[in-house]
C-alpha atoms as a PDB file:
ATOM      1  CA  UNK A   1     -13.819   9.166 -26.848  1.00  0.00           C
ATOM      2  CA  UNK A   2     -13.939   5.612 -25.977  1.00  0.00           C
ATOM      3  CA  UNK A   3     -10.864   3.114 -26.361  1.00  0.00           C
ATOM      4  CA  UNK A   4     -11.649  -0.956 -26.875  1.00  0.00           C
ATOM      5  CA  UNK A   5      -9.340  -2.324 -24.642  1.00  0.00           C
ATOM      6  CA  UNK A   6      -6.964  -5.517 -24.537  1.00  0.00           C
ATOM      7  CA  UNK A   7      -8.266  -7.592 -21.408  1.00  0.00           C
ATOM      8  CA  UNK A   8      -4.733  -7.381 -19.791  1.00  0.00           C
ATOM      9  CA  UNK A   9      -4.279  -3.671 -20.509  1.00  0.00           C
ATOM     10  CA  UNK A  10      -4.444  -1.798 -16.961  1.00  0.00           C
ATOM     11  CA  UNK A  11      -7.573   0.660 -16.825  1.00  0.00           C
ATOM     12  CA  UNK A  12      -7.462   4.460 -16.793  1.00  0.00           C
ATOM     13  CA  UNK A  13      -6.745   5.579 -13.327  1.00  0.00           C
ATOM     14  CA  UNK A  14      -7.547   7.410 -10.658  1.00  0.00           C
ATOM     15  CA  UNK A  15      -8.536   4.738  -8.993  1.00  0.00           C
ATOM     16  CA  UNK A  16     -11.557   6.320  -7.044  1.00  0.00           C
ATOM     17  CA  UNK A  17     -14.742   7.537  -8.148  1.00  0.00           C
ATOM     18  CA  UNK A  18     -14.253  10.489  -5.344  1.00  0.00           C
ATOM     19  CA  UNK A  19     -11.461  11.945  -3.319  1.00  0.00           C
ATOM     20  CA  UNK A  20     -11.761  13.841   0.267  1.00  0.00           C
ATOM     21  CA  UNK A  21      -9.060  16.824   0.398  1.00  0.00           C
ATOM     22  CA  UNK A  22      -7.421  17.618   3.501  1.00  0.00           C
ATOM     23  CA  UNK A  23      -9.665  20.368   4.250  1.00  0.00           C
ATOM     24  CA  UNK A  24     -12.968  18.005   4.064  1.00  0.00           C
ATOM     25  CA  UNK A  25     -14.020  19.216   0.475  1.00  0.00           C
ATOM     26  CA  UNK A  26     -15.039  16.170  -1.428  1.00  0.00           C
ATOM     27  CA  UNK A  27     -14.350  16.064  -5.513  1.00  0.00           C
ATOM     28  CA  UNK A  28     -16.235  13.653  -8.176  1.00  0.00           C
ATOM     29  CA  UNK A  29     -15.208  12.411 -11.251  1.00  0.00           C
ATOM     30  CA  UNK A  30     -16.438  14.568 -14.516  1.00  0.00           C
ATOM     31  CA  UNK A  31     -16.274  12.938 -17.519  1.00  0.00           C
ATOM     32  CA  UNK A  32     -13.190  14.732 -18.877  1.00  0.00           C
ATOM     33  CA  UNK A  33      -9.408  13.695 -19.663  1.00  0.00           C
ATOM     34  CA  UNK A  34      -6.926  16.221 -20.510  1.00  0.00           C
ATOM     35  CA  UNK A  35      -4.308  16.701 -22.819  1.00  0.00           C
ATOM     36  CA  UNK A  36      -0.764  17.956 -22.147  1.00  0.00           C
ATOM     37  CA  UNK A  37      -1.567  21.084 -23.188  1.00  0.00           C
ATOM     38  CA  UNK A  38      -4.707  21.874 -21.421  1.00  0.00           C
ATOM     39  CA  UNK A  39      -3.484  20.140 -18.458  1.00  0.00           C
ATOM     40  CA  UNK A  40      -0.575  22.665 -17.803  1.00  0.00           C
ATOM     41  CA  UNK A  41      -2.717  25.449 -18.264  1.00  0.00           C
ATOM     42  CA  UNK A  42      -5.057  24.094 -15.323  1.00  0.00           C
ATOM     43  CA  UNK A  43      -1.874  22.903 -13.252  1.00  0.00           C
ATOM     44  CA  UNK A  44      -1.191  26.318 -13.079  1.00  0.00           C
ATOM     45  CA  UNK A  45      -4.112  28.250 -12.254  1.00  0.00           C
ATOM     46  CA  UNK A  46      -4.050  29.129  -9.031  1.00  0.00           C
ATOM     47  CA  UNK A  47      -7.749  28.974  -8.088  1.00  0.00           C
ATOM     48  CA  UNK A  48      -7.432  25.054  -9.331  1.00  0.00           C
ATOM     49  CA  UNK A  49      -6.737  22.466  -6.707  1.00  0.00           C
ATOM     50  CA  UNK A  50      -3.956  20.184  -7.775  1.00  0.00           C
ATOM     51  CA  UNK A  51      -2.985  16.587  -6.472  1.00  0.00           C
ATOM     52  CA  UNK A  52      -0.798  13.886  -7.943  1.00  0.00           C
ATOM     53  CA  UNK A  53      -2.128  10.265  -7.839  1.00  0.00           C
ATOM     54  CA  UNK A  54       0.969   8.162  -6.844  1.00  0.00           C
ATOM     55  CA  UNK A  55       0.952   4.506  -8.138  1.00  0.00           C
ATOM     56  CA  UNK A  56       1.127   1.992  -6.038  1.00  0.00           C
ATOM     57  CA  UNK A  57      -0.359   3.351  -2.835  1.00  0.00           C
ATOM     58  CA  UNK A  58      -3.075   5.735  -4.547  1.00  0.00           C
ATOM     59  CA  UNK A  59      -2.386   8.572  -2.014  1.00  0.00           C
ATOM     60  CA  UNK A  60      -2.695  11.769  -3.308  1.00  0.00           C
ATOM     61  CA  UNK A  61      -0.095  14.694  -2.679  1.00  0.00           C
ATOM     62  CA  UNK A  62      -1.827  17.951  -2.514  1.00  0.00           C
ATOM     63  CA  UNK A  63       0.551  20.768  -5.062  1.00  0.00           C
ATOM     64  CA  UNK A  64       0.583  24.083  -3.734  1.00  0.00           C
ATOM     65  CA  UNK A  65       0.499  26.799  -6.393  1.00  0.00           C
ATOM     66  CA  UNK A  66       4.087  27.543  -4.894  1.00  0.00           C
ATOM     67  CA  UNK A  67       5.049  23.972  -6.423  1.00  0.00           C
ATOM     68  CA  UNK A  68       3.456  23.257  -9.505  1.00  0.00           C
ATOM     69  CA  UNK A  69       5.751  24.958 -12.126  1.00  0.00           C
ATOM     70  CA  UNK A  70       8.813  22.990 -10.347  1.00  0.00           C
ATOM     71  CA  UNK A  71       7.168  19.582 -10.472  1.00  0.00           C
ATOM     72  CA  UNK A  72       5.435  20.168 -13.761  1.00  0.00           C
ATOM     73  CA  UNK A  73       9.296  20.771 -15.302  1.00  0.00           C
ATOM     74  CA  UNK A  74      10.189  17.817 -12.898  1.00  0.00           C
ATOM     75  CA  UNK A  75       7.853  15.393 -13.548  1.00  0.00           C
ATOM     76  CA  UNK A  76       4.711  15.703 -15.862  1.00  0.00           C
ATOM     77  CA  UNK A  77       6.405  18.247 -18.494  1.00  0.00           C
ATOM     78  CA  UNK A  78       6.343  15.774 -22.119  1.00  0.00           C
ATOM     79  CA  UNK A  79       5.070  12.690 -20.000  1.00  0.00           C
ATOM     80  CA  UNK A  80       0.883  13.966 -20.060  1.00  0.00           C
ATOM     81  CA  UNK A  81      -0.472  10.584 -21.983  1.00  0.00           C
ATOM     82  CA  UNK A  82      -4.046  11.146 -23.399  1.00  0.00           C
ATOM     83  CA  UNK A  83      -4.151   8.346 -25.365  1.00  0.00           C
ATOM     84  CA  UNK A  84      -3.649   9.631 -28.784  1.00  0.00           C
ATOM     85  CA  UNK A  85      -0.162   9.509 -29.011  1.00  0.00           C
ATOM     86  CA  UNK A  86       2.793   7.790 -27.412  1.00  0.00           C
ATOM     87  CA  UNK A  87       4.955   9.658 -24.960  1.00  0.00           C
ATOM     88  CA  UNK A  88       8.040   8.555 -23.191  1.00  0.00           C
ATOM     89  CA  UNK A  89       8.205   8.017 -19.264  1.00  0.00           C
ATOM     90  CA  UNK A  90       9.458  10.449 -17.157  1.00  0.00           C
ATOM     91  CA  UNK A  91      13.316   9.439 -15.370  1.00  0.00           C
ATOM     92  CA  UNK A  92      11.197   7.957 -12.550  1.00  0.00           C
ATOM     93  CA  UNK A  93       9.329   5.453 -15.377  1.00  0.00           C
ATOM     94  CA  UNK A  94       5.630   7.600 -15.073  1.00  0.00           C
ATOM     95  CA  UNK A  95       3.543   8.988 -17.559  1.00  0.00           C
ATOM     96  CA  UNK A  96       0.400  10.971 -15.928  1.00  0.00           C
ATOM     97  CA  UNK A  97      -3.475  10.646 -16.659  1.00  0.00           C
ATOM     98  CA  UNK A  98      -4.772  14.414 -16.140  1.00  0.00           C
ATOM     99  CA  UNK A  99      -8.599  14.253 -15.243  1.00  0.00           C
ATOM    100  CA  UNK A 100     -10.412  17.140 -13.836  1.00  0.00           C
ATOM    101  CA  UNK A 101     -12.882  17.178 -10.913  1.00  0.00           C
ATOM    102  CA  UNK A 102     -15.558  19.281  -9.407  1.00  0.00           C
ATOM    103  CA  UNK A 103     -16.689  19.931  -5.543  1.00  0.00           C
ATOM    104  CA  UNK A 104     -19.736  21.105  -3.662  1.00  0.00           C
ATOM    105  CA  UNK A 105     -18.541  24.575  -4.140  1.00  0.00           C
ATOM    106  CA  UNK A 106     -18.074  24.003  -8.338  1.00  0.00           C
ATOM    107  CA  UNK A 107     -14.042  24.092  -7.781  1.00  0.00           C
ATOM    108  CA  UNK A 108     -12.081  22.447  -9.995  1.00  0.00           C
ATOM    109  CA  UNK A 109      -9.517  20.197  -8.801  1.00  0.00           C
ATOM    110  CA  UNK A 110      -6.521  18.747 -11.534  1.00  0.00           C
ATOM    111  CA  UNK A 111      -5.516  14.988 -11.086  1.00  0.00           C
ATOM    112  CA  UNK A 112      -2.316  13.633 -12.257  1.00  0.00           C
ATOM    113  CA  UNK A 113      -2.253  10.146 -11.679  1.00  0.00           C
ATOM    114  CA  UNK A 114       1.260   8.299 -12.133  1.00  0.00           C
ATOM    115  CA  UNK A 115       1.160   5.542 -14.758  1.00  0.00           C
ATOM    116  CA  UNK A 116       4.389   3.009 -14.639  1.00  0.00           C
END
């Protein structure tokens, strides 16, 4: 799916072609953007890595399976925008862009990037 863009509209984030987890394992883009749906599913896999994008800074938080179902309710939970239609922002003003990413090893990692 490709979206014509206004010329002051921000760009889909992340912001980085590639990442570098804390554990050295380095993840690359795939062409894929995930609804709310799907992207809850994946959040809570447990053999998925999961990180959150923060605006601003671009630093990533690394979830631990122990954490995702609290910060999905938290945070991402009605706020997943994929473009097709609008959703409100979250009580700290974000909506998330869920992409997915692949490693070396073929694991997936789950990347919710804030939007403000």
């Amino acid at each position: 799916m490709q979206h014509n863009l206004p010329m002051e509209e921000t760009t889909w984030r992340p912001s980085r072609v590639q990442w570098t987890a804390p554990d050295g394992a380095v993840w690359r883009r795939q062409a894929r953007w995930v609804n709310e749906r799907d992207a809850r599913r994946l959040v809570m896999r447990a053999a998925s890595a999961v990180a959150v994008e923060h605006s601003g800074t671009h630093e990533l938080t690394w979830l631990a399976p122990e954490h995702r179902a609290s910060f999905w309710e938290a945070h991402a939970g009605g706020h997943v925008d994929d473009r097709e239609d609008p959703v409100p922002a979250n009580e700290d003003g974000f909506t998330y862009h869920v992409s997915t990413w692949k490693n070396a090893t073929g694991q997936r990692l789950v990347l919710l990037s804030e939007m403000c």
